[in-house]
N, C-alpha and C. Protein backbone atom coordinates (compact mmCIF):
# COMPACT_ATOMS: atom_id res chain seq x y z
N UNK A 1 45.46 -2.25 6.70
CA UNK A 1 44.22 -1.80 7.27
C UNK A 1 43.19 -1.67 6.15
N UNK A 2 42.07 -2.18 6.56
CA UNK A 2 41.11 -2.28 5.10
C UNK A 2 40.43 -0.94 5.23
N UNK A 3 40.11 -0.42 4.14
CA UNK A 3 39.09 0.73 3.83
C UNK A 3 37.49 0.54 4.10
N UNK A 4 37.28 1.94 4.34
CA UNK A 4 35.84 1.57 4.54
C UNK A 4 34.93 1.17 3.72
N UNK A 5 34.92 1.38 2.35
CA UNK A 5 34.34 0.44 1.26
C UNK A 5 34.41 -1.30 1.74
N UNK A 6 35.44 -1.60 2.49
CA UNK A 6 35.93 -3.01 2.36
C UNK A 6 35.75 -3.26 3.49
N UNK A 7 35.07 -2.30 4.22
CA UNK A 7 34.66 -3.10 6.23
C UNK A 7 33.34 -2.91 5.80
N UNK A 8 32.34 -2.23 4.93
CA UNK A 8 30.99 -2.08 4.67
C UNK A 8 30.61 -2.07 3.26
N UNK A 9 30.76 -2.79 2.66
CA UNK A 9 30.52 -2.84 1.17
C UNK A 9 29.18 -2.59 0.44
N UNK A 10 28.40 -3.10 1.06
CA UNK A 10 26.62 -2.72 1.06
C UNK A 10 26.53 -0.85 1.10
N UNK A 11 26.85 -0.60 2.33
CA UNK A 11 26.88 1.00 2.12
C UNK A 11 27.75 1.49 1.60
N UNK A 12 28.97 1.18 0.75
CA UNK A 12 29.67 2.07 -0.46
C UNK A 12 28.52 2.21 -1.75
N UNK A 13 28.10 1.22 -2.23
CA UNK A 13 27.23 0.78 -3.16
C UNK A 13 25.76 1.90 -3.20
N UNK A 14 25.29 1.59 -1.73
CA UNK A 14 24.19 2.41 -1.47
C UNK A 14 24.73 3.86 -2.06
N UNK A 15 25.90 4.31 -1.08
CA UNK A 15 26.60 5.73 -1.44
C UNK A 15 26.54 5.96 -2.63
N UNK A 16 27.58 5.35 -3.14
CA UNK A 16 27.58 5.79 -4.98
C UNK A 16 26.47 5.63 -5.62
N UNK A 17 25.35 4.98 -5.66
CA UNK A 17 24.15 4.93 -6.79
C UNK A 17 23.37 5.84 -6.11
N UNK A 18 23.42 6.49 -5.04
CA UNK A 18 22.66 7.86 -4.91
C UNK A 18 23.60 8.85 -5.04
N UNK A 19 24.75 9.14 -4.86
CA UNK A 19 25.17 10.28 -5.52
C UNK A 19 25.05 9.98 -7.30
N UNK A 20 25.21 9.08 -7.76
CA UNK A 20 25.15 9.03 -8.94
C UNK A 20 23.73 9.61 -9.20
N UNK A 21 22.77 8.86 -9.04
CA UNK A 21 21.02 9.63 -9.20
C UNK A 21 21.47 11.32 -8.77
N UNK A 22 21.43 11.01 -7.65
CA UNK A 22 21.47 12.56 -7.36
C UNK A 22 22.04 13.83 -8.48
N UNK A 23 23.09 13.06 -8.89
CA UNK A 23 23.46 14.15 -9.78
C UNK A 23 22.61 13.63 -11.34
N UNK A 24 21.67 13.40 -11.19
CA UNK A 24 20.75 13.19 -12.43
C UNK A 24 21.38 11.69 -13.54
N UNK A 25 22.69 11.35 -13.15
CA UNK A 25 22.50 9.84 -14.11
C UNK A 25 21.55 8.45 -13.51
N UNK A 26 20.33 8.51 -14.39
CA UNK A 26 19.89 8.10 -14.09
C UNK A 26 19.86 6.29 -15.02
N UNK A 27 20.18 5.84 -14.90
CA UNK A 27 20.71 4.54 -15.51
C UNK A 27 20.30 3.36 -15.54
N UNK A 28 20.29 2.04 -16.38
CA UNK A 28 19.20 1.31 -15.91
C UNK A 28 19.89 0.78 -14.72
N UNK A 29 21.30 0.62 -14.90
CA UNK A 29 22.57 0.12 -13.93
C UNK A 29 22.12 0.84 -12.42
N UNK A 30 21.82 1.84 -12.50
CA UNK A 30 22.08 2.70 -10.99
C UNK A 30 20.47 2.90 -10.47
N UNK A 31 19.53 2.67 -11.26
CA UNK A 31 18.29 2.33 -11.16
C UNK A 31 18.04 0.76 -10.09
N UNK A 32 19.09 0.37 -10.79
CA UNK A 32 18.29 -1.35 -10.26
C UNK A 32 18.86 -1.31 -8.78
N UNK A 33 20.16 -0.68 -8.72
CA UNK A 33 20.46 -0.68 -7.23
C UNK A 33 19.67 0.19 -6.47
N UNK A 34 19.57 1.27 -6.74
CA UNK A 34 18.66 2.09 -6.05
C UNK A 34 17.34 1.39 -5.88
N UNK A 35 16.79 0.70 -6.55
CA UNK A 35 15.30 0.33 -6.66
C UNK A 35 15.68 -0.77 -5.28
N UNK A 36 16.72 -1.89 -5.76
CA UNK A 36 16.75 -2.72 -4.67
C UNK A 36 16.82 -2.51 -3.31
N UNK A 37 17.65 -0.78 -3.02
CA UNK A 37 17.74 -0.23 -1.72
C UNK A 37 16.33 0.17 -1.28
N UNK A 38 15.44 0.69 -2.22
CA UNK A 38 14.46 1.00 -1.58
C UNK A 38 13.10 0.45 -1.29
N UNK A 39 13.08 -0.78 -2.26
CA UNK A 39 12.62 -2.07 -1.46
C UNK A 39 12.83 -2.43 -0.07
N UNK A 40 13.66 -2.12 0.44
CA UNK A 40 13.78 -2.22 1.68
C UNK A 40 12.98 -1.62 2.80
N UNK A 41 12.42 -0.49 2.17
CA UNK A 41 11.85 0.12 3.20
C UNK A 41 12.35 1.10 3.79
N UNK A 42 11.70 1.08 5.63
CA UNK A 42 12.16 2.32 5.81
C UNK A 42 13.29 1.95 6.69
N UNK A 43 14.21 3.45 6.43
CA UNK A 43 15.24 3.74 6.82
C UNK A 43 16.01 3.68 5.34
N UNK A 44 15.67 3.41 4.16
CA UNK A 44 16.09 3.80 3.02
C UNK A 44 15.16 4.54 2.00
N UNK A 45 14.71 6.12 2.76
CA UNK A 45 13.90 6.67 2.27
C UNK A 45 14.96 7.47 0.79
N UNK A 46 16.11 7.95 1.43
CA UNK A 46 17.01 8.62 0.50
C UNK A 46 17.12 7.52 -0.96
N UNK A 47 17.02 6.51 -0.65
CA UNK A 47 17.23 5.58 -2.07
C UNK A 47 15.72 5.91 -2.78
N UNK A 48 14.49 6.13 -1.82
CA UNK A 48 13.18 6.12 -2.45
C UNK A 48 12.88 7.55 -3.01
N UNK A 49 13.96 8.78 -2.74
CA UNK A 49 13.65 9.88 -3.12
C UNK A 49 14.04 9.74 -4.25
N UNK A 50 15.49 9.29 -4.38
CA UNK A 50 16.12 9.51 -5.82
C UNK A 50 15.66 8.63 -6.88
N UNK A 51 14.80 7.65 -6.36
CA UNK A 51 14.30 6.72 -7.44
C UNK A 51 12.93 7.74 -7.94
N UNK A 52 12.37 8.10 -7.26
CA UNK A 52 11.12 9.00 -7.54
C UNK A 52 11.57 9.93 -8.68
N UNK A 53 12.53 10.72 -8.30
CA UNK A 53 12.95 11.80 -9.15
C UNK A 53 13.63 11.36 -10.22
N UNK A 54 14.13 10.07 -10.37
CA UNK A 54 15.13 9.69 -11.63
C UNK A 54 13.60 9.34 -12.45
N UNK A 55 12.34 8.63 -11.64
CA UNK A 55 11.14 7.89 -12.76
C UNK A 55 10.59 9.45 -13.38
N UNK A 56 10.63 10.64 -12.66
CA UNK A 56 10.26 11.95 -13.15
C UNK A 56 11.00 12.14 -14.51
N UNK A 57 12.50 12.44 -14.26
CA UNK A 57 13.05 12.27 -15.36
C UNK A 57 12.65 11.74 -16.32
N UNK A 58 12.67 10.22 -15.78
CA UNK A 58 12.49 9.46 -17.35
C UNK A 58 10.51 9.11 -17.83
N UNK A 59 10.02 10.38 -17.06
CA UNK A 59 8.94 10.38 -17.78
C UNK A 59 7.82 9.45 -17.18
N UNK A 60 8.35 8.62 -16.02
CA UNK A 60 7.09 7.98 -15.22
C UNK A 60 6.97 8.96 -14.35
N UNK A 61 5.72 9.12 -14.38
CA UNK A 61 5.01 10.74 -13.47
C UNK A 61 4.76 9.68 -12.06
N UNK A 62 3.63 8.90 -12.64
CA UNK A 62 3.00 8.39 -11.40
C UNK A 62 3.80 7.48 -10.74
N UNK A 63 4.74 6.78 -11.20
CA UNK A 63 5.63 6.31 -10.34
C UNK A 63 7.00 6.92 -9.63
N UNK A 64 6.95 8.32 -10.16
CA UNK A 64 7.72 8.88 -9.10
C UNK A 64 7.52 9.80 -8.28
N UNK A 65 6.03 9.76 -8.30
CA UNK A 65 5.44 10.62 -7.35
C UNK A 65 5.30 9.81 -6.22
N UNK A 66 4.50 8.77 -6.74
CA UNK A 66 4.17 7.58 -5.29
C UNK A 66 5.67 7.09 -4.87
N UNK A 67 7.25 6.90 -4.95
CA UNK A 67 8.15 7.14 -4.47
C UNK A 67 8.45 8.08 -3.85
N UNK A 68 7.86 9.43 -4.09
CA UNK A 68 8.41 10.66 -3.30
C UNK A 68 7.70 10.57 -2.23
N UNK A 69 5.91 10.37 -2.29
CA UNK A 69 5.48 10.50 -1.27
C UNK A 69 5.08 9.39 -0.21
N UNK A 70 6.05 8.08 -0.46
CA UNK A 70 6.09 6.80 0.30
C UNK A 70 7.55 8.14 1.34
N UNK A 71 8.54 8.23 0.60
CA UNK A 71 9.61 8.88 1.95
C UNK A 71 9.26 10.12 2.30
N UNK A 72 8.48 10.82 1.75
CA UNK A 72 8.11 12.11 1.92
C UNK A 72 6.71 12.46 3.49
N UNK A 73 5.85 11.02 3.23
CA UNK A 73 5.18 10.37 4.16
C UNK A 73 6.10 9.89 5.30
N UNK A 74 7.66 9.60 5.48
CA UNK A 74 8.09 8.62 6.38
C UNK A 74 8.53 10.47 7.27
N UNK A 75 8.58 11.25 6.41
CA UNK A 75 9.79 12.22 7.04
C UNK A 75 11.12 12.72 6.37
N UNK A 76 11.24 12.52 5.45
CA UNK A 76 12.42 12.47 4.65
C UNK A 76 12.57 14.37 3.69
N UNK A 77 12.94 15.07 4.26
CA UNK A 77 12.78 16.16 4.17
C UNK A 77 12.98 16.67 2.51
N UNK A 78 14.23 16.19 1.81
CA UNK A 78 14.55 15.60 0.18
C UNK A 78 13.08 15.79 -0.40
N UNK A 79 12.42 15.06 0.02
CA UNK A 79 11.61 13.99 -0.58
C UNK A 79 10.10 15.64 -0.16
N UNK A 80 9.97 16.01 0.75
CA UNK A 80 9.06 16.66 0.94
C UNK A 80 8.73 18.00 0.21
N UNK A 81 10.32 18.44 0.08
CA UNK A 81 10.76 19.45 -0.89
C UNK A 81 10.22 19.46 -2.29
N UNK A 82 10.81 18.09 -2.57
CA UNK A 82 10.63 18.05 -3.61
C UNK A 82 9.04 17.65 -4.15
N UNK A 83 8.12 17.12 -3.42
CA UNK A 83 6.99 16.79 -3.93
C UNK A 83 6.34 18.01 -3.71
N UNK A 84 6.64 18.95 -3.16
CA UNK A 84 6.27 20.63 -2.77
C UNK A 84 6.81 21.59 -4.42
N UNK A 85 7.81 21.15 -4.72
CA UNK A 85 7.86 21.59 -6.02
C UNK A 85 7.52 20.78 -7.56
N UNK A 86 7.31 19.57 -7.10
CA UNK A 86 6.32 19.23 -8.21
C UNK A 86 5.04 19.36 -8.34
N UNK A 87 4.39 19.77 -7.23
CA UNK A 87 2.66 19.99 -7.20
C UNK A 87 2.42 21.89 -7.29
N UNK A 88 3.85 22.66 -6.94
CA UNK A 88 3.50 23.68 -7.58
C UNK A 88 3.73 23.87 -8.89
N UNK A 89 5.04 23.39 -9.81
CA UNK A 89 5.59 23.44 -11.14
C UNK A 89 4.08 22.71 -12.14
N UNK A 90 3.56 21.66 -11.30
CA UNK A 90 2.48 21.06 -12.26
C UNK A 90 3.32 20.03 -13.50
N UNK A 91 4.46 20.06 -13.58
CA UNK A 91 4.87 19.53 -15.04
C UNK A 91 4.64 18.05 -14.89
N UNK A 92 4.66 17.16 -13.49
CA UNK A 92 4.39 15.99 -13.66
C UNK A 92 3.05 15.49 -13.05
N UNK A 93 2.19 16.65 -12.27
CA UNK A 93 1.15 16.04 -11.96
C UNK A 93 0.37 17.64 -12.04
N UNK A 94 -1.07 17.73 -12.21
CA UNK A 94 -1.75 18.78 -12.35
C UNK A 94 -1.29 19.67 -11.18
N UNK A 95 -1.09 20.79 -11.57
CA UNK A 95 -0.40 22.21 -10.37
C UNK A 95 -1.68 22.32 -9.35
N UNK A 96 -1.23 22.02 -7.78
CA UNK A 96 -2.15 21.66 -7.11
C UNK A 96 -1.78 22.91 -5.47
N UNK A 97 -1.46 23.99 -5.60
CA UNK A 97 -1.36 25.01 -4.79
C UNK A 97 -1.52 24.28 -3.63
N UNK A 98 -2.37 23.79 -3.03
CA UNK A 98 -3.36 23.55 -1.35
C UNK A 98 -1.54 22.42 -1.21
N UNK A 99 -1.75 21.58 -2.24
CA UNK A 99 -1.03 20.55 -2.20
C UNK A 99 0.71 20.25 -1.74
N UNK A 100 1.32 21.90 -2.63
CA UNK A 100 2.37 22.20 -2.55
C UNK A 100 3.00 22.80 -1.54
N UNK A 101 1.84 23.80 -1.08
CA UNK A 101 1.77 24.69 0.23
C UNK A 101 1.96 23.24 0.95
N UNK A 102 1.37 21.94 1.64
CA UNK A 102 0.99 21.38 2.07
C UNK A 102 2.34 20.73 2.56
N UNK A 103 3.03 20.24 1.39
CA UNK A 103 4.69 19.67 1.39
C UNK A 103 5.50 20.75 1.84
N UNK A 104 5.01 21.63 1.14
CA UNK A 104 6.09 23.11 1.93
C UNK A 104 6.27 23.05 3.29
N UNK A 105 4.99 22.96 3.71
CA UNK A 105 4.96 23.30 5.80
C UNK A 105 5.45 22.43 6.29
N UNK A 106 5.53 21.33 5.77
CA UNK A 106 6.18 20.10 6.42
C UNK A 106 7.61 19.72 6.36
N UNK A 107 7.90 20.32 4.61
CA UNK A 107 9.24 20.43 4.95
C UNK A 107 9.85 21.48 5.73
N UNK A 108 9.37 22.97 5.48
CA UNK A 108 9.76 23.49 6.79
C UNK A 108 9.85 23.58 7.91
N UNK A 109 9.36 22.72 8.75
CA UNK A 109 8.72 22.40 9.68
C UNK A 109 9.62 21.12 10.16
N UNK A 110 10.53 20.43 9.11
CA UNK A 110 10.85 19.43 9.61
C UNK A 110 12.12 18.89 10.77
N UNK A 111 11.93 17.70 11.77
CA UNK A 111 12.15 18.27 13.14
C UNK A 111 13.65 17.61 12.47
N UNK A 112 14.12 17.25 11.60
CA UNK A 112 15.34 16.70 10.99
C UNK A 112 16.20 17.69 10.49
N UNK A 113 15.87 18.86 9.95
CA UNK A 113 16.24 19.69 9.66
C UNK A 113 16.33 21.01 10.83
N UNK A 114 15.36 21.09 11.45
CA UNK A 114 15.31 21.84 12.65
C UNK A 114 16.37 21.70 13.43
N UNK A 115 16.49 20.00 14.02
CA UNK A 115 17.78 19.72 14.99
C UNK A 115 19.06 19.73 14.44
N UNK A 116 19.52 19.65 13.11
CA UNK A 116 20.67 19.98 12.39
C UNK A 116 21.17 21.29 12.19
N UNK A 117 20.40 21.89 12.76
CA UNK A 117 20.44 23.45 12.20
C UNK A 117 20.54 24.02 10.97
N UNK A 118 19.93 23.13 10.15
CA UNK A 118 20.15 23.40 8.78
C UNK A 118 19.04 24.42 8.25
N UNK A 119 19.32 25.19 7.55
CA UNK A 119 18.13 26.27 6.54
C UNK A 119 17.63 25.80 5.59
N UNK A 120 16.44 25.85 5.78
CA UNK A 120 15.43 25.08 4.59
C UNK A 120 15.72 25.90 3.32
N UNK A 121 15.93 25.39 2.56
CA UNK A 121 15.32 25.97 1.18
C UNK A 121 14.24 26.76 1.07
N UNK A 122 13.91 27.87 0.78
CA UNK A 122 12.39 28.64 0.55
C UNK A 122 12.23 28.83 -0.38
N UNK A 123 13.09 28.53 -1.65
CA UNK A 123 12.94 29.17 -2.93
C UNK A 123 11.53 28.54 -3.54
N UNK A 124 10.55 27.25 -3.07
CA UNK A 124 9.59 26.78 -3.34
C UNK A 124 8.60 27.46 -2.43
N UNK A 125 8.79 28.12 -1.19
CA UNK A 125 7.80 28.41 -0.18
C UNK A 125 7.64 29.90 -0.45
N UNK A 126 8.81 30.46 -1.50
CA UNK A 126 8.15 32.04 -1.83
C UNK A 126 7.82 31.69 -3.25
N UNK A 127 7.50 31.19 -3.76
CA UNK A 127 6.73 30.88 -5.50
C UNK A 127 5.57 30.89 -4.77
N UNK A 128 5.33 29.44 -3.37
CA UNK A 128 3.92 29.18 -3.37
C UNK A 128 2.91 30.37 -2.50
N UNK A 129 3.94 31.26 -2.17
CA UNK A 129 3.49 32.25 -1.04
C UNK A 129 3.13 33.53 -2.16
N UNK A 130 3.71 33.84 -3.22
CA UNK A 130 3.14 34.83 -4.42
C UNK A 130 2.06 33.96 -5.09
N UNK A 131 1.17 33.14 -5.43
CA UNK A 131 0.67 32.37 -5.52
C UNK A 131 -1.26 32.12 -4.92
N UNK A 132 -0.77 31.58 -3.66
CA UNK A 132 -1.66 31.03 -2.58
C UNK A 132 -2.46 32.12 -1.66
N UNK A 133 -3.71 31.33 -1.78
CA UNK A 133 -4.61 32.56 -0.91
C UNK A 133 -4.48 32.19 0.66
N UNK A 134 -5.44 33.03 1.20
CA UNK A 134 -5.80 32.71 2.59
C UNK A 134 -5.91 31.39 2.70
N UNK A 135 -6.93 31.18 2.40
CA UNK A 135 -7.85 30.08 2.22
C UNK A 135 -7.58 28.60 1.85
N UNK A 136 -6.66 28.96 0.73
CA UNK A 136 -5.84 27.59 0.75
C UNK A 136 -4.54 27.23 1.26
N UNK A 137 -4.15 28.13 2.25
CA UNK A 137 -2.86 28.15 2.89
C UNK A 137 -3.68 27.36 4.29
N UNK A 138 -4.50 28.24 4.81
CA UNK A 138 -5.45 27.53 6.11
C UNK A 138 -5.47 26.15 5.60
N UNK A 139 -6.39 25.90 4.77
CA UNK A 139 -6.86 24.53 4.80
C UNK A 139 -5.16 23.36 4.43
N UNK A 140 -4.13 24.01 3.44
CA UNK A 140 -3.26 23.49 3.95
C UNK A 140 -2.19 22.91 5.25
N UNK A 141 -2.36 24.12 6.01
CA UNK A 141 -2.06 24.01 7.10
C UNK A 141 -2.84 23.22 8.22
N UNK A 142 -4.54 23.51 8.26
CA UNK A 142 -5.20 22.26 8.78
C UNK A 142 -5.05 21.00 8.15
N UNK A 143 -4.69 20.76 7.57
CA UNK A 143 -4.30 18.95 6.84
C UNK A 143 -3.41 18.64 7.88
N UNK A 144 -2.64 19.23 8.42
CA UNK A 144 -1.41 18.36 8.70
C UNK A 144 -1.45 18.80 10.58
N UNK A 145 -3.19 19.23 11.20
CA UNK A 145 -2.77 18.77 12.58
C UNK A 145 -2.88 17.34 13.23
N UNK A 146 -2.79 16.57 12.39
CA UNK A 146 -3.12 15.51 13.17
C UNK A 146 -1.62 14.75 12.03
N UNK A 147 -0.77 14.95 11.47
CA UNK A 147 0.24 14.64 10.76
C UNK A 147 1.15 13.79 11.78
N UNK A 148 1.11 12.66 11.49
CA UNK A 148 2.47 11.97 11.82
C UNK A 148 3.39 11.00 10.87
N UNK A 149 4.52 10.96 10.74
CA UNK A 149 5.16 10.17 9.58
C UNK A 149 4.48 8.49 9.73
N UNK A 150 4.83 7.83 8.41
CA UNK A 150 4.11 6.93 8.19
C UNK A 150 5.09 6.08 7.38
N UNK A 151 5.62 4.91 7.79
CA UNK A 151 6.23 4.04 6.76
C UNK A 151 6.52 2.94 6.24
N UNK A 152 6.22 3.00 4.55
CA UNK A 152 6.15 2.29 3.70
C UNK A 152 7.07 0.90 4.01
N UNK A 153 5.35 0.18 3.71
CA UNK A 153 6.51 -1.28 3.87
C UNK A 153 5.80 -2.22 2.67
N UNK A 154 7.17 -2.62 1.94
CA UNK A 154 6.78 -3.00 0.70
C UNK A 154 5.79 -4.59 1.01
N UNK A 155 4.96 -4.67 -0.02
CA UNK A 155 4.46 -5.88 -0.13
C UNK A 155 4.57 -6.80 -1.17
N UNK A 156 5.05 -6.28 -1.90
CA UNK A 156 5.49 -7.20 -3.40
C UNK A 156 6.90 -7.65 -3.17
N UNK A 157 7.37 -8.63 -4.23
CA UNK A 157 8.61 -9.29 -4.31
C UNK A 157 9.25 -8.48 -5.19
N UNK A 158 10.49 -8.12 -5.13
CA UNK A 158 11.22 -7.47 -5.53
C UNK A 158 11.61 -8.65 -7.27
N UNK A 159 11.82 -8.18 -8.44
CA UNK A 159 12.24 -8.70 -9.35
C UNK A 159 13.64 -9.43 -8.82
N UNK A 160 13.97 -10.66 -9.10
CA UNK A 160 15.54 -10.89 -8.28
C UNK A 160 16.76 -10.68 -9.26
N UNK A 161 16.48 -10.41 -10.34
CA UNK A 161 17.74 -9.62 -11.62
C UNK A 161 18.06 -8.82 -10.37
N UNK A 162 16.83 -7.69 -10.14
CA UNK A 162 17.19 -6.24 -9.17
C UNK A 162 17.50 -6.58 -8.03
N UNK A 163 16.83 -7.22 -7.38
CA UNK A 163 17.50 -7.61 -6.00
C UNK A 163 18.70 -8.17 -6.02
N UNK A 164 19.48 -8.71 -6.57
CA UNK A 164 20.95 -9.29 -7.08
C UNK A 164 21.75 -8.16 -6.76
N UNK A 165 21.20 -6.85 -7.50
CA UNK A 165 21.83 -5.66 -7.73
C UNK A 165 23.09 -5.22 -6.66
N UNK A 166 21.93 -4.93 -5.22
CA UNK A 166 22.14 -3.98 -4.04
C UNK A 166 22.78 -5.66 -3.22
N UNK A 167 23.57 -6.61 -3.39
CA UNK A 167 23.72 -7.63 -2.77
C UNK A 167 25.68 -7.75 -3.13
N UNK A 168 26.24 -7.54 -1.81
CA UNK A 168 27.30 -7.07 -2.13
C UNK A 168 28.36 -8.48 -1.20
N UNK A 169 29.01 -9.39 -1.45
CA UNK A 169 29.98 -10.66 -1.03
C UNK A 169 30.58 -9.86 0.14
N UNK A 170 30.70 -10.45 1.44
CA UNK A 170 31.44 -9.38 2.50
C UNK A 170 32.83 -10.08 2.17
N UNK A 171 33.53 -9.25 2.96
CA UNK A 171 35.40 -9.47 3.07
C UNK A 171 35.38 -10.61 3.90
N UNK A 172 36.84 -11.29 3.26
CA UNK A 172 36.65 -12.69 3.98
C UNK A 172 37.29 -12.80 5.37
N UNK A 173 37.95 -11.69 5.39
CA UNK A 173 38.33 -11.33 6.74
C UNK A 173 38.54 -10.06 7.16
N UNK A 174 38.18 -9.83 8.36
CA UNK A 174 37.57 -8.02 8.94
C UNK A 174 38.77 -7.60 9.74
N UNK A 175 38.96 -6.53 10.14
CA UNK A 175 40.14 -6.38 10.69
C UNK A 175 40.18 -6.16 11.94
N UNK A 176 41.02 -7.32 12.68
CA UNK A 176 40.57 -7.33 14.15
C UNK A 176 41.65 -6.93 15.05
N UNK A 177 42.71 -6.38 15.88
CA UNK A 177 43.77 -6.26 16.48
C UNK A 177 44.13 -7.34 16.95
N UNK A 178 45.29 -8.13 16.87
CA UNK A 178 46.16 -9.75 16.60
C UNK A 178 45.49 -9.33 18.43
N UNK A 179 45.96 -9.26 19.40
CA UNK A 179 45.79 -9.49 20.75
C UNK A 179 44.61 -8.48 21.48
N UNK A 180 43.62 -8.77 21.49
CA UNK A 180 42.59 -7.74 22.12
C UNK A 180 43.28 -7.24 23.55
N UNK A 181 44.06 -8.33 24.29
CA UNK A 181 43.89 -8.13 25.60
C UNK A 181 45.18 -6.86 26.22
N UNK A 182 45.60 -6.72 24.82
CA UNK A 182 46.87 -5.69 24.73
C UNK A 182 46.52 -3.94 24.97
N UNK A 183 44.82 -4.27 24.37
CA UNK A 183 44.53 -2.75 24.25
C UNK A 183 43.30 -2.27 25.13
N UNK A 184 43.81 -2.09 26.67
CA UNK A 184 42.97 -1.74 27.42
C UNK A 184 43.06 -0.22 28.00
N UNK A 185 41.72 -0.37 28.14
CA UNK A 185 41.36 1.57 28.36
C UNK A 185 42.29 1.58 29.88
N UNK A 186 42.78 2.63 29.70
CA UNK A 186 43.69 3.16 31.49
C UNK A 186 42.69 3.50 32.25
N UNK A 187 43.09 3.23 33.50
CA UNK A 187 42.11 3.08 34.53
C UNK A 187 42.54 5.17 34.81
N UNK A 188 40.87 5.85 34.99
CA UNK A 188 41.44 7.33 35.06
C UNK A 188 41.46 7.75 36.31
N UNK A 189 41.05 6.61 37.35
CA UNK A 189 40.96 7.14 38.54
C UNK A 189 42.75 6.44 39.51
């Protein structure tokens, strides 16, 4: 019986070079796959978060901001968080309160996290809440009534070194049961 690496090989690949980013190795190796996943677009916003945050790391500001906020724009809650704590920290783009508050509400707010039942993180939404006035909490909060996700669709050609990367040979044979006609559902009535 083949493994699931070996019935989906494309998404093992995807898997491992974002847990790898994720846990901060950021590599040129685990870069190029990630970059190639998120060329893709959307529905591979998680590859576009961790590429954002690995170019932070390595010191491209502006290119991993415009990664955060290509998935951060689609809905990608990761991604909203985190551009909510880079516009309050300031270390990669000028500390922008209205801005951070702005990513904050949205990631809290988000209906992905809402239907999972998952608990947002606040540890960024009480920094920006000791912080933030009236005034720029309102006008944050008016930014985003007319908010709907939005997503990035690349227009450039991907380098093909990198595109090579995320391009994975399928199995030459999938695993099928020798007689289909052997395994039929029981009739329950």
């Amino acid at each position: 019986m083949p493994t699931l690496a070996e019935l989906d090989p494309s998404s093992s690949l995807y898997a491992s070079a974002i847990n790898k980013a994720g846990k901060g190795e950021c590599s040129n190796e685990v870069l190029d796959v990630i970059t190639c996943f998120a060329y893709r677009g959307h529905g591979y916003e998680g590859a576009q978060t961790v590429l954002g945050q690995c170019d932070l790391r390595n010191g491209k500001n502006e290119e991993g901001v415009e990664w955060l906020k290509r998935a951060a724009n689609a809905g990608w809650a990761d991604a909203q968080l985190s551009l909510s704590r880079v516009y309050f920290e300031g270390t990669h783009v000028p500390k922008d309160i209205s801005q951070a508050a702005r990513w904050d509400l949205l990631y809290q707010r988000n209906p992905a996290l809402i239907s999972l039942g998952a608990t947002p993180d606040r540890s960024v939404n009480q920094m920006i809440s000791r912080e933030i006035s009236a005034s720029e909490f309102e006008a944050a909060n008016a930014s985003l009534v007319n908010w709907r996700p939005s997503y990035w669709t690349p227009s450039g050609k991907l380098d093909a070194r990198v595109e090579e990367t995320c391009k994975v040979s399928n199995r030459s044979q999938v695993y099928r049961p020798v007689d289909i006609d052997k395994y039929t559902t029981p009739d329950p009535y």
